[in-house]
PDB file of N, CA and C in Angstrom:
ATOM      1  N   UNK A   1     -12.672  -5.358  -2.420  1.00  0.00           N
ATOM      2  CA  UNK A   1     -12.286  -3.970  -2.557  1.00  0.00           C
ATOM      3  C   UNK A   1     -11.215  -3.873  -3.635  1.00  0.00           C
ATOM      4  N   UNK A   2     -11.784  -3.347  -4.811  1.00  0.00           N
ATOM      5  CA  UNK A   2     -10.690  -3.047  -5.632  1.00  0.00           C
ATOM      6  C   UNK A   2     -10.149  -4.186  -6.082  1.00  0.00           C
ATOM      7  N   UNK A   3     -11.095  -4.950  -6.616  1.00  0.00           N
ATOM      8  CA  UNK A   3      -9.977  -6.292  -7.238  1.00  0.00           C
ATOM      9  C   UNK A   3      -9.125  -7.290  -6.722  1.00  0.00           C
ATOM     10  N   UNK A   4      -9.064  -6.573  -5.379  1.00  0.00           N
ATOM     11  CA  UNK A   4      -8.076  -7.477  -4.391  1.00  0.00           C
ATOM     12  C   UNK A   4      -8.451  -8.448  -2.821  1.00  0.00           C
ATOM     13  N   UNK A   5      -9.796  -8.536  -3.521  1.00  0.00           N
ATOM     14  CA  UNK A   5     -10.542  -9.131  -2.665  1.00  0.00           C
ATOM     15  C   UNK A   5      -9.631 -10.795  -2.017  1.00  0.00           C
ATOM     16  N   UNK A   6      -9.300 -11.445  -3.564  1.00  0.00           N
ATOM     17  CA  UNK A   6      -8.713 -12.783  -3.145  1.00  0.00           C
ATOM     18  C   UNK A   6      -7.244 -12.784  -3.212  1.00  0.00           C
ATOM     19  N   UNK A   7      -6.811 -11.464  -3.029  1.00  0.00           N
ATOM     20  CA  UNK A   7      -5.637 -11.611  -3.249  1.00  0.00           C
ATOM     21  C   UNK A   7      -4.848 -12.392  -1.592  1.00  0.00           C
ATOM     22  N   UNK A   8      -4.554 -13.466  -1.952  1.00  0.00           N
ATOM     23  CA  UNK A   8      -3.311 -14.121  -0.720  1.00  0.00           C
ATOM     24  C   UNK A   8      -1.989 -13.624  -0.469  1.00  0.00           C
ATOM     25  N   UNK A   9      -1.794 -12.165   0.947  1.00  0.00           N
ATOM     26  CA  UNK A   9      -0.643 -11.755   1.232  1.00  0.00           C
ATOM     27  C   UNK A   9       0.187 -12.999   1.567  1.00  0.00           C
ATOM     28  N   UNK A  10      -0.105 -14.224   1.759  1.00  0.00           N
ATOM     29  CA  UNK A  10       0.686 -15.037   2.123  1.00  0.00           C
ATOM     30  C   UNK A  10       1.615 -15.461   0.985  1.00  0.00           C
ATOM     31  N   UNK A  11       1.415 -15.255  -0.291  1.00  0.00           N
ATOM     32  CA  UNK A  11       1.781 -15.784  -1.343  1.00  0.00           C
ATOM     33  C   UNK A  11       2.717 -14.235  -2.238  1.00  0.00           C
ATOM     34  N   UNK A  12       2.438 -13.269  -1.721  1.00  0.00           N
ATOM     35  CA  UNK A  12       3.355 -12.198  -1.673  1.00  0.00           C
ATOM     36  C   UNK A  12       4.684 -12.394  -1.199  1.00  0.00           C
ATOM     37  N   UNK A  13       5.532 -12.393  -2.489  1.00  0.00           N
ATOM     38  CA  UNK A  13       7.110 -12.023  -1.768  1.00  0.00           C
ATOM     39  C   UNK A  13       7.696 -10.580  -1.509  1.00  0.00           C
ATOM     40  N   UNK A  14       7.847 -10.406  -0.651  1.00  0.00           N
ATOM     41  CA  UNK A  14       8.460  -9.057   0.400  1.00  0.00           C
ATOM     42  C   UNK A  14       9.913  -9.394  -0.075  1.00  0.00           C
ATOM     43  N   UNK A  15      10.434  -8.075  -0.254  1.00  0.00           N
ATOM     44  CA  UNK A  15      12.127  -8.265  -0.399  1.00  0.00           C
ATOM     45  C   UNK A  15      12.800  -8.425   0.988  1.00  0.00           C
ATOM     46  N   UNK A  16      13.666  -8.949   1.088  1.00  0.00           N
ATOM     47  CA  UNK A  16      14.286  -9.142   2.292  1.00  0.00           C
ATOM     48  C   UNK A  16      14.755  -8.450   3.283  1.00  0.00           C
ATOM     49  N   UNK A  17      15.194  -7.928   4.288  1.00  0.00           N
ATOM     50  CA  UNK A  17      15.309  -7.052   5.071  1.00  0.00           C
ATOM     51  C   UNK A  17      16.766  -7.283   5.798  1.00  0.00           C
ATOM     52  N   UNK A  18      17.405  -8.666   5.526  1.00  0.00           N
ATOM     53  CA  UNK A  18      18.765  -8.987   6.611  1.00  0.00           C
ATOM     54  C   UNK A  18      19.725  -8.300   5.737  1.00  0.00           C
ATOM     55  N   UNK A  19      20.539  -7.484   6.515  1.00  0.00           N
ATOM     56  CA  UNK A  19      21.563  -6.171   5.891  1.00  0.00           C
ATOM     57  C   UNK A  19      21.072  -5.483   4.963  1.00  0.00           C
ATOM     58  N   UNK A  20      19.798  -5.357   5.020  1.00  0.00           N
ATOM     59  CA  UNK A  20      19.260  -3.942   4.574  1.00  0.00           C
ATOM     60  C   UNK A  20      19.490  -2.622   5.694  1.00  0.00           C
ATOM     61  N   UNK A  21      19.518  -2.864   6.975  1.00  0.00           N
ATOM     62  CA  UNK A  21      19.781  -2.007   7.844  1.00  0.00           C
ATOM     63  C   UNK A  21      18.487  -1.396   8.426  1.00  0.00           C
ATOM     64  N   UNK A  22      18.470  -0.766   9.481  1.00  0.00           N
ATOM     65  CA  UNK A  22      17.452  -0.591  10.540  1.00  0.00           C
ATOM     66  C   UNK A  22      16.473  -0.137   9.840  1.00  0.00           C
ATOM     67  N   UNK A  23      15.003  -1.012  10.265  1.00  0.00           N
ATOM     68  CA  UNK A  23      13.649  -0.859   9.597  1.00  0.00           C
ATOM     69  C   UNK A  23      13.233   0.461  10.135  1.00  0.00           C
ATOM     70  N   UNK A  24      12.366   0.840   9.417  1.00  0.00           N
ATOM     71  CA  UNK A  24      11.223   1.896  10.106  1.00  0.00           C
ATOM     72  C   UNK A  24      10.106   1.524  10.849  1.00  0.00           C
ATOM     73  N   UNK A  25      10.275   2.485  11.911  1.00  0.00           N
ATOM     74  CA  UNK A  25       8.669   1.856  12.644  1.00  0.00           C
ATOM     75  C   UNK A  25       7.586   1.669  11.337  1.00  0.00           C
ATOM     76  N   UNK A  26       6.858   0.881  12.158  1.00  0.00           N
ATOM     77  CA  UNK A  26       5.279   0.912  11.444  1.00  0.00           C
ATOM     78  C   UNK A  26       4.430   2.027  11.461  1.00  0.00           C
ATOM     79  N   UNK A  27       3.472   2.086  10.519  1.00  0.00           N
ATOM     80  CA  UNK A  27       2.523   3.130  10.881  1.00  0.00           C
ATOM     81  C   UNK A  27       1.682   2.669  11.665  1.00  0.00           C
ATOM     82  N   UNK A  28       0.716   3.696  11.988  1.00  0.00           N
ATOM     83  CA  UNK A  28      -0.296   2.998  12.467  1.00  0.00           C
ATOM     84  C   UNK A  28      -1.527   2.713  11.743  1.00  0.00           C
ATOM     85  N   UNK A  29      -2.524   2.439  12.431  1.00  0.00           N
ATOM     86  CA  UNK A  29      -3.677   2.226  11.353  1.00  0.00           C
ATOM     87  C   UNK A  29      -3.928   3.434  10.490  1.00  0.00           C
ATOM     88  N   UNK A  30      -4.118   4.709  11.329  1.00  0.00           N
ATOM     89  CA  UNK A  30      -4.390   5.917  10.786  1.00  0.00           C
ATOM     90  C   UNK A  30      -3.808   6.871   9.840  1.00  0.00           C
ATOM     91  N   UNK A  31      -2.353   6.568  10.083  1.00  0.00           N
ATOM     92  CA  UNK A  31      -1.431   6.886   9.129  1.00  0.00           C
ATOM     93  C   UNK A  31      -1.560   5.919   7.890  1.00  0.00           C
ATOM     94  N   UNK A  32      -1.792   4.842   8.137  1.00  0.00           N
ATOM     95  CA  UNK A  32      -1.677   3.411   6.857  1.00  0.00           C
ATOM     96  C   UNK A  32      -3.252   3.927   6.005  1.00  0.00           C
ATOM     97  N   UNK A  33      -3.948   4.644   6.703  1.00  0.00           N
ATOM     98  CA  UNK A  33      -5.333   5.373   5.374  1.00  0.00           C
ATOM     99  C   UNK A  33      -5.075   6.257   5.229  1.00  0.00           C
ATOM    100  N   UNK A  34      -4.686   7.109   6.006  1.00  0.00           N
ATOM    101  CA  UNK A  34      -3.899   8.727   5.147  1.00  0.00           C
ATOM    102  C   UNK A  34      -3.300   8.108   4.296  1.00  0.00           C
ATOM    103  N   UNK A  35      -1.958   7.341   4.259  1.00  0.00           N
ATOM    104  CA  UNK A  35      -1.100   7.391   3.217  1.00  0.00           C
ATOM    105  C   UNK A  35      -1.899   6.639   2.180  1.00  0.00           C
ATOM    106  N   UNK A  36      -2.944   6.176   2.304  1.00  0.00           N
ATOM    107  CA  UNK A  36      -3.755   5.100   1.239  1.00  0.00           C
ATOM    108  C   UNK A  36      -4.622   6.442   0.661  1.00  0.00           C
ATOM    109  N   UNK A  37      -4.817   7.475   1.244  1.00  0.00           N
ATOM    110  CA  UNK A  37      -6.041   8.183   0.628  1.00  0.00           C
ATOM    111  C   UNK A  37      -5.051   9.148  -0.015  1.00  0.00           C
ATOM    112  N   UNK A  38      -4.293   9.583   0.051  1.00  0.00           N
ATOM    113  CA  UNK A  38      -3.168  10.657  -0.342  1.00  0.00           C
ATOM    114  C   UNK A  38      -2.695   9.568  -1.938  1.00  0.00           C
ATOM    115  N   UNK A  39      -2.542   8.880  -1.849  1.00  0.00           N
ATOM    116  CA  UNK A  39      -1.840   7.498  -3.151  1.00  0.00           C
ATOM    117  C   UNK A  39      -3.244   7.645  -3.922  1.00  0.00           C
ATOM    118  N   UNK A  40      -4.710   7.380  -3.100  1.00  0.00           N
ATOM    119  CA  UNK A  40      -5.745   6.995  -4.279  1.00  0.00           C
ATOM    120  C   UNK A  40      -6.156   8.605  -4.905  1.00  0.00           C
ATOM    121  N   UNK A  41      -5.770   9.452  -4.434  1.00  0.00           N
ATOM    122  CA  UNK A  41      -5.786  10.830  -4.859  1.00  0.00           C
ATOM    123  C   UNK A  41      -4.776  11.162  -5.819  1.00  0.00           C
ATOM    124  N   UNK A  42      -3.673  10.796  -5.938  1.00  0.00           N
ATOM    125  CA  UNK A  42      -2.642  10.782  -7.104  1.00  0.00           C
ATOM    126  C   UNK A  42      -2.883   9.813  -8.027  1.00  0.00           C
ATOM    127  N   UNK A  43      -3.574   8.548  -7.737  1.00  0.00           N
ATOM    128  CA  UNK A  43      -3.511   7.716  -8.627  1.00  0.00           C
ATOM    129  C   UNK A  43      -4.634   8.217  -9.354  1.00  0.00           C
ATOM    130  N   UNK A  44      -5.491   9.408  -9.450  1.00  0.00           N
ATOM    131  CA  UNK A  44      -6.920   9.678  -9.977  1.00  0.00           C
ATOM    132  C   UNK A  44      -6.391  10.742 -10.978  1.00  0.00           C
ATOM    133  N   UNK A  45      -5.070  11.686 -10.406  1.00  0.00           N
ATOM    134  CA  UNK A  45      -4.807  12.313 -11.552  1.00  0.00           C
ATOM    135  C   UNK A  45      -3.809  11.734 -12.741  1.00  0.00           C
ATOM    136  N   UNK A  46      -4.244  12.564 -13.471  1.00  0.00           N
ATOM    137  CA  UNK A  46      -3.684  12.042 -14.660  1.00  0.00           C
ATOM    138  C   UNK A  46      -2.229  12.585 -14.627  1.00  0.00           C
ATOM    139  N   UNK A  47      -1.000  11.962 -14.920  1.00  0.00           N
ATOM    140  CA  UNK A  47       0.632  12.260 -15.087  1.00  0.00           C
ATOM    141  C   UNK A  47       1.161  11.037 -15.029  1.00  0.00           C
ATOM    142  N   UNK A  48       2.736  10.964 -14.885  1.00  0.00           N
ATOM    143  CA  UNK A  48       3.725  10.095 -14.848  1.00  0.00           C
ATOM    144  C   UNK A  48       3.832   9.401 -13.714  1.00  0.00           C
ATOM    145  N   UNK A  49       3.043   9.824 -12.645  1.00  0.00           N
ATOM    146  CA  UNK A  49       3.187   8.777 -11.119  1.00  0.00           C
ATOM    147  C   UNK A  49       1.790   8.332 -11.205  1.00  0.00           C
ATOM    148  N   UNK A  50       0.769   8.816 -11.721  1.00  0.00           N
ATOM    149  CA  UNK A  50      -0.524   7.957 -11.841  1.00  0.00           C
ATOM    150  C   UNK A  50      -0.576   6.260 -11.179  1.00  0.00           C
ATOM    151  N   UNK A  51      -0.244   5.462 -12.454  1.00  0.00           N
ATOM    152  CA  UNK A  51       0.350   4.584 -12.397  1.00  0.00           C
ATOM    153  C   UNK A  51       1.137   4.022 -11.077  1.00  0.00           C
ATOM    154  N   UNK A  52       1.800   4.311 -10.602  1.00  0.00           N
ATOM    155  CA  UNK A  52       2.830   3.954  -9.669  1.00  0.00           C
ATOM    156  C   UNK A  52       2.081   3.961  -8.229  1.00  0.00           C
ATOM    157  N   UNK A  53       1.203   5.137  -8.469  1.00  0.00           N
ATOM    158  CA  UNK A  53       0.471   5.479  -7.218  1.00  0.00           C
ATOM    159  C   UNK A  53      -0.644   4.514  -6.729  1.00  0.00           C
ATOM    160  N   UNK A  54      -1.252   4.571  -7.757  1.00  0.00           N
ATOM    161  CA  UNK A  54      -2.320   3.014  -7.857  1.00  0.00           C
ATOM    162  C   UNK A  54      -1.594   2.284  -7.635  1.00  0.00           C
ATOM    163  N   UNK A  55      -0.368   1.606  -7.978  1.00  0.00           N
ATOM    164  CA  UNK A  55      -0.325   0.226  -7.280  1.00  0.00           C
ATOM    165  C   UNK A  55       0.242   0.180  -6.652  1.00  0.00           C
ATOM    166  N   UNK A  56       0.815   1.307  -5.634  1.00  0.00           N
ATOM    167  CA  UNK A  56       1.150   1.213  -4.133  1.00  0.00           C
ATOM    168  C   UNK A  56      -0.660   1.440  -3.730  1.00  0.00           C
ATOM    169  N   UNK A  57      -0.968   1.681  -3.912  1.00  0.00           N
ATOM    170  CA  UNK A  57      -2.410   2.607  -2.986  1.00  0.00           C
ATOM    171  C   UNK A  57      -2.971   0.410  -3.086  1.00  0.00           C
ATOM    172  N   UNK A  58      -3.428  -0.151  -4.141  1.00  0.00           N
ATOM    173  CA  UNK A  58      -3.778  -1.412  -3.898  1.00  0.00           C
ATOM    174  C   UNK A  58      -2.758  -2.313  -2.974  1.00  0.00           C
ATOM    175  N   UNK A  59      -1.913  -1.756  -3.228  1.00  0.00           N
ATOM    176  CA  UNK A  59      -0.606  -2.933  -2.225  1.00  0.00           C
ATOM    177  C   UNK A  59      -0.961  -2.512  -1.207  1.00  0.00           C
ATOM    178  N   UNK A  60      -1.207  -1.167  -0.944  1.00  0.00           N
ATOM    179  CA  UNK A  60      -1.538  -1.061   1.157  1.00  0.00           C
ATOM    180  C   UNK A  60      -2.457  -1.395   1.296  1.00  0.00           C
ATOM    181  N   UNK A  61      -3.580  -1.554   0.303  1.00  0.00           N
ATOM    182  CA  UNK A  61      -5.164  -1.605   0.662  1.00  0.00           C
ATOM    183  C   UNK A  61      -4.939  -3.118   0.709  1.00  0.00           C
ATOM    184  N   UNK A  62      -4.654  -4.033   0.175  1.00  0.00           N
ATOM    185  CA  UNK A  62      -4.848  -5.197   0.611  1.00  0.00           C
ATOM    186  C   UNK A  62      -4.308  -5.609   1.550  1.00  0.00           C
ATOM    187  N   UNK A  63      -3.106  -4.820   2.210  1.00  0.00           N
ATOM    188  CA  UNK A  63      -2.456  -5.073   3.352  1.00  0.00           C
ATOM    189  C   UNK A  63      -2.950  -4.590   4.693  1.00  0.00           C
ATOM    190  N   UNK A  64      -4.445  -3.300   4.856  1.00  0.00           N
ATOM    191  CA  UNK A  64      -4.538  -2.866   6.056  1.00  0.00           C
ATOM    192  C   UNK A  64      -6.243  -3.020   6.306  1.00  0.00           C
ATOM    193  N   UNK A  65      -6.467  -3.362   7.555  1.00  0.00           N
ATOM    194  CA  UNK A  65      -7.812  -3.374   7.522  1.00  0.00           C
ATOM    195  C   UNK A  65      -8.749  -2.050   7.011  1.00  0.00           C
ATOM    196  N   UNK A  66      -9.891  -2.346   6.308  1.00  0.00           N
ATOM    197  CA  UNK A  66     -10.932  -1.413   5.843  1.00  0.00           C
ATOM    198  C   UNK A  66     -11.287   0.112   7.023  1.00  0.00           C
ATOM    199  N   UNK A  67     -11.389   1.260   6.747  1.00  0.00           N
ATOM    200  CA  UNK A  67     -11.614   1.898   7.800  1.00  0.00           C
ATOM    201  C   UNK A  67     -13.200   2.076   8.174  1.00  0.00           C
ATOM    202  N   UNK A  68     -13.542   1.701   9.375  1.00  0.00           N
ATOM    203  CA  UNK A  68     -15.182   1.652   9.437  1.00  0.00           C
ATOM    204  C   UNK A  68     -14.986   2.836  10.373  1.00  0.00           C
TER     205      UNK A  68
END
């Protein structure tokens, strides 16, 4: 999907979180494809977050299961 078929989250560095201060819950699955379909919808128009939007929208997509 999208190029990111072999991509290894294991080999992803995450920035650190100790005294960053209290996390946010997680989403859930359903929220984690809204916010993926809302990102691949900005990343389609053309402007200055284009860009930015796509590669959050691939960073969640390789991070959440496919929606069947």
């Amino acid at each position: 999907m999208d190029d990111y078929e072999d991509l290894d989250v294991d080999e992803i560095e995450f920035a650190p979180v100790e005294g960053a201060g209290e996390r946010l819950p997680l989403l859930t699955l359903e929220e984690a494809h809204d916010l993926l379909d809302w990102l691949r919808d900005a990343a389609a128009r053309s402007g200055p977050d284009a860009a930015v939007a796509n590669r959050w929208a691939r960073e969640i997509a390789a991070r959440i299961p496919s929606r069947d």
